[in-house]
PDB file of N, CA and C in Angstrom:
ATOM      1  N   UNK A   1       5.113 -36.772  36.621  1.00  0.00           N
ATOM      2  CA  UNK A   1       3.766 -36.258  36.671  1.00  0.00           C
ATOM      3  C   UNK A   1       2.829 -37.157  35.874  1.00  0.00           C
ATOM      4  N   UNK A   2       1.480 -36.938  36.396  1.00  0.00           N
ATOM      5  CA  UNK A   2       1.018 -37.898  35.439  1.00  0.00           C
ATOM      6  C   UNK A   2       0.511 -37.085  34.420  1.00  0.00           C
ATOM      7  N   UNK A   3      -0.276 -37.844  33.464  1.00  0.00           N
ATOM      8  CA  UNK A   3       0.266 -37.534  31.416  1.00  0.00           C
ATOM      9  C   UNK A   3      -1.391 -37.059  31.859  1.00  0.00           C
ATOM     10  N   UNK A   4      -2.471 -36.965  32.307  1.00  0.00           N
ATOM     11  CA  UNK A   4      -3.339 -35.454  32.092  1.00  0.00           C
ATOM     12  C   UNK A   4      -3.434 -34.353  32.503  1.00  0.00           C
ATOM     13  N   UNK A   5      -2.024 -33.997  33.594  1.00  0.00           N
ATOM     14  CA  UNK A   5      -2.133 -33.629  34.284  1.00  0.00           C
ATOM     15  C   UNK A   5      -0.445 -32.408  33.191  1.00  0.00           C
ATOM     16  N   UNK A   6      -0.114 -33.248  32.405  1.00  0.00           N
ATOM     17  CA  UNK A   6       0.821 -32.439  31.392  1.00  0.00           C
ATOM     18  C   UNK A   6       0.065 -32.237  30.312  1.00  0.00           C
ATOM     19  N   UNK A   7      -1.114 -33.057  29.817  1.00  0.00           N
ATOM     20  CA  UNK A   7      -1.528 -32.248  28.222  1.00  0.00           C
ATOM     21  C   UNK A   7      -2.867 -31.006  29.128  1.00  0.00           C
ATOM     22  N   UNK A   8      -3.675 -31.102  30.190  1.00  0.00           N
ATOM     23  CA  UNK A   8      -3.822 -30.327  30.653  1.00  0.00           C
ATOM     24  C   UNK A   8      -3.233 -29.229  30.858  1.00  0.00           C
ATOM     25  N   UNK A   9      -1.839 -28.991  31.939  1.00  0.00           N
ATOM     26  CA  UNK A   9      -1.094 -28.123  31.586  1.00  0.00           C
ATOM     27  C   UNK A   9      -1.001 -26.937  29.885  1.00  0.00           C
ATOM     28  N   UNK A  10      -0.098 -28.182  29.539  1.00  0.00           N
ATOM     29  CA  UNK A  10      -0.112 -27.499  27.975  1.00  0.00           C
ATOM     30  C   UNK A  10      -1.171 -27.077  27.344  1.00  0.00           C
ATOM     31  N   UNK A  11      -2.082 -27.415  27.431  1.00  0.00           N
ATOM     32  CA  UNK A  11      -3.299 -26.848  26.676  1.00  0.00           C
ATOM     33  C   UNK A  11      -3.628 -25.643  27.336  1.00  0.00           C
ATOM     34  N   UNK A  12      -3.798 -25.383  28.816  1.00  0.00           N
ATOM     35  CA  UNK A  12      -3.783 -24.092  29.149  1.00  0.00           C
ATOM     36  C   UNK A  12      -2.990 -23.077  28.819  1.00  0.00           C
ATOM     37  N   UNK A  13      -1.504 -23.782  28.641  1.00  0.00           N
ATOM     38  CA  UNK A  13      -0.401 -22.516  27.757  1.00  0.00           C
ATOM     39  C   UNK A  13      -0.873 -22.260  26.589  1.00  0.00           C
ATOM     40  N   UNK A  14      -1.043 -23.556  25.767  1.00  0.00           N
ATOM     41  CA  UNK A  14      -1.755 -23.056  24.479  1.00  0.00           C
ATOM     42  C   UNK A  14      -2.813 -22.148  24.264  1.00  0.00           C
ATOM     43  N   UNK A  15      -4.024 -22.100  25.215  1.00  0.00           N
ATOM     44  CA  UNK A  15      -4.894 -21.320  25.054  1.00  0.00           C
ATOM     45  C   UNK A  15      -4.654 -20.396  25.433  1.00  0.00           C
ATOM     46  N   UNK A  16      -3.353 -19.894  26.825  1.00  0.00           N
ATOM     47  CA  UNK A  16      -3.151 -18.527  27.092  1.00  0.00           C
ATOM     48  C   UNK A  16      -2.311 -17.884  25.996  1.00  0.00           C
ATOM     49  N   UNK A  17      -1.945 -18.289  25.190  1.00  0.00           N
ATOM     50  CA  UNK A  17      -0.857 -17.984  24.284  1.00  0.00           C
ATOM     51  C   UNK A  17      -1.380 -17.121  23.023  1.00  0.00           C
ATOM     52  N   UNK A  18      -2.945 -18.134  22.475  1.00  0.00           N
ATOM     53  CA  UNK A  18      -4.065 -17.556  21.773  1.00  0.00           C
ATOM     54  C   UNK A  18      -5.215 -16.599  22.134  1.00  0.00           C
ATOM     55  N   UNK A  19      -4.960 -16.595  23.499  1.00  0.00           N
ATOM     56  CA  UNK A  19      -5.769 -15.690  23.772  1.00  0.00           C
ATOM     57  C   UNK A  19      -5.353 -14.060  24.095  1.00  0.00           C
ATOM     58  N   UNK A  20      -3.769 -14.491  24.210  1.00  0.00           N
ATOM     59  CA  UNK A  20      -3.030 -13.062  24.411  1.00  0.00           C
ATOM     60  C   UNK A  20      -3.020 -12.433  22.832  1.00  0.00           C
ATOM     61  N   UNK A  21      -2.499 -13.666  21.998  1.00  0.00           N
ATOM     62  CA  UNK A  21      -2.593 -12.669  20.190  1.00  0.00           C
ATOM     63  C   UNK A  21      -4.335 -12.290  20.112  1.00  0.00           C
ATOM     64  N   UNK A  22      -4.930 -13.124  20.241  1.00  0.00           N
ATOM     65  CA  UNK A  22      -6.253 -12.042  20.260  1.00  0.00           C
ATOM     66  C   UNK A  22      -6.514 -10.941  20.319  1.00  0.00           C
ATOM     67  N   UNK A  23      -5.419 -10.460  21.680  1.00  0.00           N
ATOM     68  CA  UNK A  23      -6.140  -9.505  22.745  1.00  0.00           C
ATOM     69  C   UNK A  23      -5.683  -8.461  21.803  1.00  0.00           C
ATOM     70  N   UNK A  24      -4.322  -8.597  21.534  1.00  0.00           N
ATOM     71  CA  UNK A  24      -3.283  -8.176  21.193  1.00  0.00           C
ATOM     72  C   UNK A  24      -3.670  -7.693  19.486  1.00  0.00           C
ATOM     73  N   UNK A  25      -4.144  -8.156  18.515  1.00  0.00           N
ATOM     74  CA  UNK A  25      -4.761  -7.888  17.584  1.00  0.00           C
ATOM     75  C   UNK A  25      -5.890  -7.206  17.070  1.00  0.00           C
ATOM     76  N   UNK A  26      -6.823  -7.526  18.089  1.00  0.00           N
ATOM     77  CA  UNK A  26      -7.952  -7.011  17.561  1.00  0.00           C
ATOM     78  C   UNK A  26      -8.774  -6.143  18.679  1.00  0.00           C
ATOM     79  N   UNK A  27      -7.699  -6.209  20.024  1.00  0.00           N
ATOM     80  CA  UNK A  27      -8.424  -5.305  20.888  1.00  0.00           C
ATOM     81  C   UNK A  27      -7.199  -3.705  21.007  1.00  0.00           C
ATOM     82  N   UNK A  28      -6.089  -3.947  21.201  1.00  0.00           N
ATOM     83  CA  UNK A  28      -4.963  -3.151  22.106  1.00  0.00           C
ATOM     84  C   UNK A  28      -4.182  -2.567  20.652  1.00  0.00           C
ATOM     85  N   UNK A  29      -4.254  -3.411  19.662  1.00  0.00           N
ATOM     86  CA  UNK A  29      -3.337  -3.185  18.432  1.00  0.00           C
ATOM     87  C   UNK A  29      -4.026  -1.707  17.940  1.00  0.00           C
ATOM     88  N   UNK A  30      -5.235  -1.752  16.996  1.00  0.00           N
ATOM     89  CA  UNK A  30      -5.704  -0.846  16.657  1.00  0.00           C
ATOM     90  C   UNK A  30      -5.561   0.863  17.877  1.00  0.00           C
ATOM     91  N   UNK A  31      -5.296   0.625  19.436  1.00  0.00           N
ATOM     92  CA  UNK A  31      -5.733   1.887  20.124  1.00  0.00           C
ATOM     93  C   UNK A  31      -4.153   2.367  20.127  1.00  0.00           C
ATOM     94  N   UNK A  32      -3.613   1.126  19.393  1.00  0.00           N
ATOM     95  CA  UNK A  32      -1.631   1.155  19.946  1.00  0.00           C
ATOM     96  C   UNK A  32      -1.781   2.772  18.390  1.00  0.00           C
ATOM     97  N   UNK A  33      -2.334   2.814  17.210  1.00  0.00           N
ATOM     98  CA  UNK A  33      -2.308   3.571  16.040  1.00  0.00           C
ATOM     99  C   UNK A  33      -0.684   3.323  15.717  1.00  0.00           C
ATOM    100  N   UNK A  34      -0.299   1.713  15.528  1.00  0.00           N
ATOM    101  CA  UNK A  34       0.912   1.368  14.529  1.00  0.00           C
ATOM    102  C   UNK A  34       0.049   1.303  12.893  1.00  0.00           C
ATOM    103  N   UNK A  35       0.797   1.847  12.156  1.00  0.00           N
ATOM    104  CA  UNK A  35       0.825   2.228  10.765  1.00  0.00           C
ATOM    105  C   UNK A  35       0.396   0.771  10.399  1.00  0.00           C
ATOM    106  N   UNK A  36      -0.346   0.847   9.260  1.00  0.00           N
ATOM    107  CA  UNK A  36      -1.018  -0.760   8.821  1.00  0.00           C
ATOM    108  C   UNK A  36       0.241  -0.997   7.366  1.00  0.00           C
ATOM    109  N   UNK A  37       0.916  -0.021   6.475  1.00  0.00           N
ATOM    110  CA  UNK A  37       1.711   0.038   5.772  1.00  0.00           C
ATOM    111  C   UNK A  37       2.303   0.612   5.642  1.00  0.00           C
ATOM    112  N   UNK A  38       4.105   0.742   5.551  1.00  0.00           N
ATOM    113  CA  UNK A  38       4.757   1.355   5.821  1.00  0.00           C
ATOM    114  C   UNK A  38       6.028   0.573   4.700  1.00  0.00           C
ATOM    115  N   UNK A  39       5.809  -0.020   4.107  1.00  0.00           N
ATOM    116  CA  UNK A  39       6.577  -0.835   2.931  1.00  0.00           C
ATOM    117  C   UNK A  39       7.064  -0.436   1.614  1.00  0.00           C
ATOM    118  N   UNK A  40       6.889   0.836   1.587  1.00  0.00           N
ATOM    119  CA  UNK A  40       6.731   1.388  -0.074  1.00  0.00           C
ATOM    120  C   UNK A  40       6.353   0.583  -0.919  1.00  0.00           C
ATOM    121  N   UNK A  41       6.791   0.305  -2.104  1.00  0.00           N
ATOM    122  CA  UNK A  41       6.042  -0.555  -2.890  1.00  0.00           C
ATOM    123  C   UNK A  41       5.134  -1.500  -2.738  1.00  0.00           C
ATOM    124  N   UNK A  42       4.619  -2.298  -2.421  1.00  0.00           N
ATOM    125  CA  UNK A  42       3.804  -3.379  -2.429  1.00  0.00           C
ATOM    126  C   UNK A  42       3.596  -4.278  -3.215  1.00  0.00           C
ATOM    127  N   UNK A  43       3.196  -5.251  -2.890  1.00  0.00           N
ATOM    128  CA  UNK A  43       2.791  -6.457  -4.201  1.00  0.00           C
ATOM    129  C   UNK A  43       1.737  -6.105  -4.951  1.00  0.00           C
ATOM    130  N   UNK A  44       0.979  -5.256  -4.567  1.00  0.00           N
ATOM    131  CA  UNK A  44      -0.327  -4.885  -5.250  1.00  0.00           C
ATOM    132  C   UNK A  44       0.174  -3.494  -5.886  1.00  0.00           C
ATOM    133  N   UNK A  45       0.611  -3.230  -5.995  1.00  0.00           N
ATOM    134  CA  UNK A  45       1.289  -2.215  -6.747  1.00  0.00           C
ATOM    135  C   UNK A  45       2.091  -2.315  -7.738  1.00  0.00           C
ATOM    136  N   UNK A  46       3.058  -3.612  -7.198  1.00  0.00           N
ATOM    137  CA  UNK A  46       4.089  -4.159  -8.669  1.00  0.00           C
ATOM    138  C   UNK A  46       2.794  -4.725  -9.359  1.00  0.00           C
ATOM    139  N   UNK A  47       1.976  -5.410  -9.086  1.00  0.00           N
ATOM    140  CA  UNK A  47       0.934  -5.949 -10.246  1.00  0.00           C
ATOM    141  C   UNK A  47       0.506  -5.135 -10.787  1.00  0.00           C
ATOM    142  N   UNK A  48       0.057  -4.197 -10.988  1.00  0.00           N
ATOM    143  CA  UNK A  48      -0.590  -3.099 -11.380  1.00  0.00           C
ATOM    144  C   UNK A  48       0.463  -1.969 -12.087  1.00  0.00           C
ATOM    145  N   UNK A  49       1.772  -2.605 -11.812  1.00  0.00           N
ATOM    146  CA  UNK A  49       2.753  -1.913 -12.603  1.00  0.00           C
ATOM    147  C   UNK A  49       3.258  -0.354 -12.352  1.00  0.00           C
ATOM    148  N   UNK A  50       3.136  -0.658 -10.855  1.00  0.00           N
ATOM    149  CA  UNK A  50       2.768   0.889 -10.301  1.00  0.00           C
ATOM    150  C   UNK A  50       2.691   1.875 -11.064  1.00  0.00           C
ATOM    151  N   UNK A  51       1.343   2.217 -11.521  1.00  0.00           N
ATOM    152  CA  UNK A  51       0.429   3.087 -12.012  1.00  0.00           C
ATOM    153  C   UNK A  51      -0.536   3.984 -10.823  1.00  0.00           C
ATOM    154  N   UNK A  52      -0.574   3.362  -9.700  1.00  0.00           N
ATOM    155  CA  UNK A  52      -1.848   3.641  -9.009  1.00  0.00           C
ATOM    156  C   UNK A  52      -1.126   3.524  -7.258  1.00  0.00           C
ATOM    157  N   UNK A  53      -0.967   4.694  -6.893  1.00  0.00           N
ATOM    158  CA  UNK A  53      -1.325   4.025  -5.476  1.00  0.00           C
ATOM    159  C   UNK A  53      -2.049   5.271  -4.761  1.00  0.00           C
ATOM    160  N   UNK A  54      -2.227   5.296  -2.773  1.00  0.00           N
ATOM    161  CA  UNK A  54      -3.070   5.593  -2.342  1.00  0.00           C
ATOM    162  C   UNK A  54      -2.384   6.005  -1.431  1.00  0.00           C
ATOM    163  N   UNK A  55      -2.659   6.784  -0.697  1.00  0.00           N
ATOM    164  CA  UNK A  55      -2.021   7.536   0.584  1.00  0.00           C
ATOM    165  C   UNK A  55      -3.265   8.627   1.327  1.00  0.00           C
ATOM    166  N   UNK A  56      -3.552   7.822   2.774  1.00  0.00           N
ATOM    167  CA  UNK A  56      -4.945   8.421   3.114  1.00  0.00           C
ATOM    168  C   UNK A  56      -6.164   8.645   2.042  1.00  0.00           C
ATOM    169  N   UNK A  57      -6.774  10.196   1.475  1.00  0.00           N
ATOM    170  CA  UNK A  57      -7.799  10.154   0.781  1.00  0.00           C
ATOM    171  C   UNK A  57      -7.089  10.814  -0.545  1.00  0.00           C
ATOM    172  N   UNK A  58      -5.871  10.734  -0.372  1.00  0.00           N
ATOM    173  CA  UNK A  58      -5.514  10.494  -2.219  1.00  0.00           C
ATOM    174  C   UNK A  58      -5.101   9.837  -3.191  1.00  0.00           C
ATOM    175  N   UNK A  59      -5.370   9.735  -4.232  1.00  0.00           N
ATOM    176  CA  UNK A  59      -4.780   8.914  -5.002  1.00  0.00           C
ATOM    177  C   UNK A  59      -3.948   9.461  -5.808  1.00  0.00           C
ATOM    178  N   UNK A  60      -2.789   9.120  -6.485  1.00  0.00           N
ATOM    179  CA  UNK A  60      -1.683   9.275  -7.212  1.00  0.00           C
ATOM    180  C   UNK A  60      -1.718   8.226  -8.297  1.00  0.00           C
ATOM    181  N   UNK A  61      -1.587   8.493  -9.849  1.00  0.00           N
ATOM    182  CA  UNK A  61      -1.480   7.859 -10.239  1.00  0.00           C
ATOM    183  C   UNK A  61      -0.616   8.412 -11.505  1.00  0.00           C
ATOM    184  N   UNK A  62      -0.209   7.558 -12.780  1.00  0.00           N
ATOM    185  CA  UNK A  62       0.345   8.011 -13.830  1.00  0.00           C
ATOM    186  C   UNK A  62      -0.285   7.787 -15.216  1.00  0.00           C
ATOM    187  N   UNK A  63      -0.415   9.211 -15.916  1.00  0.00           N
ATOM    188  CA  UNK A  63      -0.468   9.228 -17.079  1.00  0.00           C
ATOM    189  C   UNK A  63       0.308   9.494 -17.821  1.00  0.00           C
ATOM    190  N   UNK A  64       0.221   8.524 -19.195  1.00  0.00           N
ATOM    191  CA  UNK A  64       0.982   8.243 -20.563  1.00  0.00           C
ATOM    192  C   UNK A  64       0.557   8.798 -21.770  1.00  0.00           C
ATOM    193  N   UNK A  65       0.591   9.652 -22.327  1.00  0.00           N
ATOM    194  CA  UNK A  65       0.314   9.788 -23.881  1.00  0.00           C
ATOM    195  C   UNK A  65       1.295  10.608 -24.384  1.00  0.00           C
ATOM    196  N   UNK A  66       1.487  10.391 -25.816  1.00  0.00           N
ATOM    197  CA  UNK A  66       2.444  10.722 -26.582  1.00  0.00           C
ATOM    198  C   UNK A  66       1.726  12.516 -27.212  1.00  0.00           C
ATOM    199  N   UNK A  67       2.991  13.346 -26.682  1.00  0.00           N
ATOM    200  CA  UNK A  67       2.751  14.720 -27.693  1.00  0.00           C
ATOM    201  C   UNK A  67       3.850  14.665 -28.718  1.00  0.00           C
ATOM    202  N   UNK A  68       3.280  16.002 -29.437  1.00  0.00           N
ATOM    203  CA  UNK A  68       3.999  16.115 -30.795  1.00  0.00           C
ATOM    204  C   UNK A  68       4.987  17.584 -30.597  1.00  0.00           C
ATOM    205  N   UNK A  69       5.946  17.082 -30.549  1.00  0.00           N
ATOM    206  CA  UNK A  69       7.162  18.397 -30.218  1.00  0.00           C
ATOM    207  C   UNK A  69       7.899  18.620 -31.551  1.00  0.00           C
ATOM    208  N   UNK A  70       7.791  19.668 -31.999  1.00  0.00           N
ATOM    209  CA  UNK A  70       8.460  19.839 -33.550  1.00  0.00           C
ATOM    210  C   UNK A  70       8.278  18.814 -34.556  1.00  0.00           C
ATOM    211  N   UNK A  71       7.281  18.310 -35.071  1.00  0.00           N
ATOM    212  CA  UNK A  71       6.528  17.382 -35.544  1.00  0.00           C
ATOM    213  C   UNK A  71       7.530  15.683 -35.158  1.00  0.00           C
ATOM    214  N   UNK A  72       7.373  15.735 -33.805  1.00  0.00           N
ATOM    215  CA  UNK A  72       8.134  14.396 -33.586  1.00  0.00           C
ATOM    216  C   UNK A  72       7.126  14.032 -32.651  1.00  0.00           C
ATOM    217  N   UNK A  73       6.428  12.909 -32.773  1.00  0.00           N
ATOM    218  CA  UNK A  73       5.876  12.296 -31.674  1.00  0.00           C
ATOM    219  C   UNK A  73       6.588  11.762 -29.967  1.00  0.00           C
ATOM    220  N   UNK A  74       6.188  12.409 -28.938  1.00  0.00           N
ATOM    221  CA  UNK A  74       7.497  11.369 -27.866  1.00  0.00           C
ATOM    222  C   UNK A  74       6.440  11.515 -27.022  1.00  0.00           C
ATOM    223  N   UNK A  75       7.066  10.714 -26.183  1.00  0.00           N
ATOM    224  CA  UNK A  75       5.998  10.396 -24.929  1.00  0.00           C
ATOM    225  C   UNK A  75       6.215  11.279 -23.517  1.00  0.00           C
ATOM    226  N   UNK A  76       4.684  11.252 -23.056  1.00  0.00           N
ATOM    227  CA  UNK A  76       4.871  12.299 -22.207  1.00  0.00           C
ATOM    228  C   UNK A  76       4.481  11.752 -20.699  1.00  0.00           C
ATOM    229  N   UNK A  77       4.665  11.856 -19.737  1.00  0.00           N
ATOM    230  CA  UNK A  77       4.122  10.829 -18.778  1.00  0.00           C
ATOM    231  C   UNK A  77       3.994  12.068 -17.428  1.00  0.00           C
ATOM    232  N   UNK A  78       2.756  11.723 -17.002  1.00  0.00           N
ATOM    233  CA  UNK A  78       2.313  13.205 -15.658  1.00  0.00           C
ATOM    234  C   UNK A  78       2.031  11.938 -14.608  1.00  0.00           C
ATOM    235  N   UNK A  79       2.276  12.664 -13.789  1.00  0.00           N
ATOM    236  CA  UNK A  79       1.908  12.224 -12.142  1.00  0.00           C
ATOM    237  C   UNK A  79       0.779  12.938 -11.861  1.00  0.00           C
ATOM    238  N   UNK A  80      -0.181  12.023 -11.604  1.00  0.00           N
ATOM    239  CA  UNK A  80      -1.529  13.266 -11.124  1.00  0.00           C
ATOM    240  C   UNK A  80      -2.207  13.017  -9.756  1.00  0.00           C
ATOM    241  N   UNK A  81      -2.555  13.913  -9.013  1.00  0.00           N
ATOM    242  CA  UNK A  81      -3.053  13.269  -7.716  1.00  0.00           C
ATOM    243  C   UNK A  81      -4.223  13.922  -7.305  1.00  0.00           C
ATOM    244  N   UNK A  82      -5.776  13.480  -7.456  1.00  0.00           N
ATOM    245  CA  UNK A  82      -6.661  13.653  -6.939  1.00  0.00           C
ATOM    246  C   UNK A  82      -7.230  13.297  -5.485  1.00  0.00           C
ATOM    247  N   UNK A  83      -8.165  13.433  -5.374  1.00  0.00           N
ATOM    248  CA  UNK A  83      -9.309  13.113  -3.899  1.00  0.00           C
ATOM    249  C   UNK A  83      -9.575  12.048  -4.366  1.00  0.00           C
ATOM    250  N   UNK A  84      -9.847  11.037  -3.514  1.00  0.00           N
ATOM    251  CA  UNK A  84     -10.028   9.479  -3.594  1.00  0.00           C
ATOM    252  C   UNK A  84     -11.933   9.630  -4.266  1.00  0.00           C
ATOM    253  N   UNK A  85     -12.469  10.958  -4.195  1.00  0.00           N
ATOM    254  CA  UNK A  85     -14.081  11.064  -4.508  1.00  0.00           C
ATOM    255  C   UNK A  85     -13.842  11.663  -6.222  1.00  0.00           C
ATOM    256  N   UNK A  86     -12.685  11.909  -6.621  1.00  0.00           N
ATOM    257  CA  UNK A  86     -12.479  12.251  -7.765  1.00  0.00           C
ATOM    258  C   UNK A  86     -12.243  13.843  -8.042  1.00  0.00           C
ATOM    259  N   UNK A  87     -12.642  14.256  -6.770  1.00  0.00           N
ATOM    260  CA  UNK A  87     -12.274  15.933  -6.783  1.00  0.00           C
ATOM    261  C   UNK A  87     -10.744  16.514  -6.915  1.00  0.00           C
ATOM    262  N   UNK A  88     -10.682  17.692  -6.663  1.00  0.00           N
ATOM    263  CA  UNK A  88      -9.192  18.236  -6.767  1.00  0.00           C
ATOM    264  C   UNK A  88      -8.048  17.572  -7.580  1.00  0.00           C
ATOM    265  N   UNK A  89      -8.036  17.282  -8.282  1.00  0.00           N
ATOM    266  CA  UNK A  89      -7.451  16.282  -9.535  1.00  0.00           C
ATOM    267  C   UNK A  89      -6.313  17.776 -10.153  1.00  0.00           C
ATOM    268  N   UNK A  90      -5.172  17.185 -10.178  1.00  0.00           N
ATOM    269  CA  UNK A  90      -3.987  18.427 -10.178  1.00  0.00           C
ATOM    270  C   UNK A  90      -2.733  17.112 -10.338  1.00  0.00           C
ATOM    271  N   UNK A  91      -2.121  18.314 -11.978  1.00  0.00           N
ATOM    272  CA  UNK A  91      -0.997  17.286 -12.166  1.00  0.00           C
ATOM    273  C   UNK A  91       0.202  17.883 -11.311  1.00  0.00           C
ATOM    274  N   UNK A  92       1.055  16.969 -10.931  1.00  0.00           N
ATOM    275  CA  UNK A  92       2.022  17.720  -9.965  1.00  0.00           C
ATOM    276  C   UNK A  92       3.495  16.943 -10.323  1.00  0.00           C
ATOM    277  N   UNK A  93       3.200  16.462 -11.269  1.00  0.00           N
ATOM    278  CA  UNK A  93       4.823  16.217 -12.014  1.00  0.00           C
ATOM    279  C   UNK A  93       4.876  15.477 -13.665  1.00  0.00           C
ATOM    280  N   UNK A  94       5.537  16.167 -14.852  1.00  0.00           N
ATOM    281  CA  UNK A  94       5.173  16.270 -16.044  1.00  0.00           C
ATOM    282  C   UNK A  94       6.713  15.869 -16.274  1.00  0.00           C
ATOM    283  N   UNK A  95       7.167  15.147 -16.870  1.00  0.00           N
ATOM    284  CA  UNK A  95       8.359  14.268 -17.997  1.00  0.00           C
ATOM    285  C   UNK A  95       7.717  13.932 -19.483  1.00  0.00           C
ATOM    286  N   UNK A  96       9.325  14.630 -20.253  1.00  0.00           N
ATOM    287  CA  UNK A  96       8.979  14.776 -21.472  1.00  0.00           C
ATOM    288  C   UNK A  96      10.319  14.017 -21.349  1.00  0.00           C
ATOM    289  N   UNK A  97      10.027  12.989 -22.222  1.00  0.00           N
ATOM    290  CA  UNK A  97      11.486  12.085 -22.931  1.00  0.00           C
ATOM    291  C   UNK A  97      11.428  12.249 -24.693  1.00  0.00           C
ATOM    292  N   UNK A  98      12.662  12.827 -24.039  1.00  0.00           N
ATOM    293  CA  UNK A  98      13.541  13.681 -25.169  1.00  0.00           C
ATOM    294  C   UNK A  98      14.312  12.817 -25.932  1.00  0.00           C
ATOM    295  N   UNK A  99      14.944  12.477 -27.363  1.00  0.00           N
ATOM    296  CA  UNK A  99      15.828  11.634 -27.480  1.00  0.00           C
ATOM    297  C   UNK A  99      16.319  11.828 -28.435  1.00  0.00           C
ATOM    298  N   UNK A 100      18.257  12.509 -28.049  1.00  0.00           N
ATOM    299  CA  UNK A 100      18.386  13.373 -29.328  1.00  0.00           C
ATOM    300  C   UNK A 100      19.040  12.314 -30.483  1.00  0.00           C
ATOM    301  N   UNK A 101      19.008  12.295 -31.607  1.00  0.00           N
ATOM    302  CA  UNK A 101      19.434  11.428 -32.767  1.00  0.00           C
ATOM    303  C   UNK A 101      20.969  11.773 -33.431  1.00  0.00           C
TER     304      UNK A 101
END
C-alpha cells in the first residue's frame, strides 16, 4: 500500500479510538450512574490521617480529648457525624482507653 494511504488509515483509528473515550466519559459514563468511589480509604484520607471523611451529605469525623476517670487522665476518642451544612451533628461512637497498671 502506499505510506499515505497507511498513516491516513491510522490516524482515522486513532481519532476513532479518541473519540469513542470521549463519548464514553463525558457523555454515556455519567447516565451509566457507576459510583465515582468505591475504594475505602483513599489517599486523601491517609493524608489527613483519617480524621475526616464524607459519604453523600455527611461528614464523619474523629474527636480526641483526654477525660479524667478516677483522677487519671486517658484519652477519649468519639466518632461524630454531622450534615455536610453543619447541622444534625450526633456522636455515634465513644472509646475510652483504659489501661490497667
Amino acid at each position: 500500500m502506499n505510506k499515505k494511504i497507511v498513516i491516513a488509515i491510522s490516524f482515522l483509528v486513532v481519532l476513532a479510538v479518541v473519540v469513542s473515550l470521549v463519548l464514553f466519559f463525558w457523555v454515556l459514563r455519567p447516565s451509566l450512574d457507576l459510583p465515582t468511589s468505591g475504594r475505602g480509604n483513599t489517599i486523601g484520607n491517609s493524608v489527613n490521617f483519617g480524621i475526616v471523611t464524607a459519604d453523600d451529605d455527611w461528614v464523619f469525623y474523629i474527636d480526641t480529648q483526654n477525660v479524667t476517670i478516677s483522677s487519671v487522665e486517658v484519652p477519649e476518642s468519639q466518632i461524630i457525624r454531622m450534615r455536610d451544612d453543619g447541622s444534625e451533628r450526633e456522636v455515634i461512637y465513644t472509646n475510652i482507653a483504659l489501661i490497667e497498671a
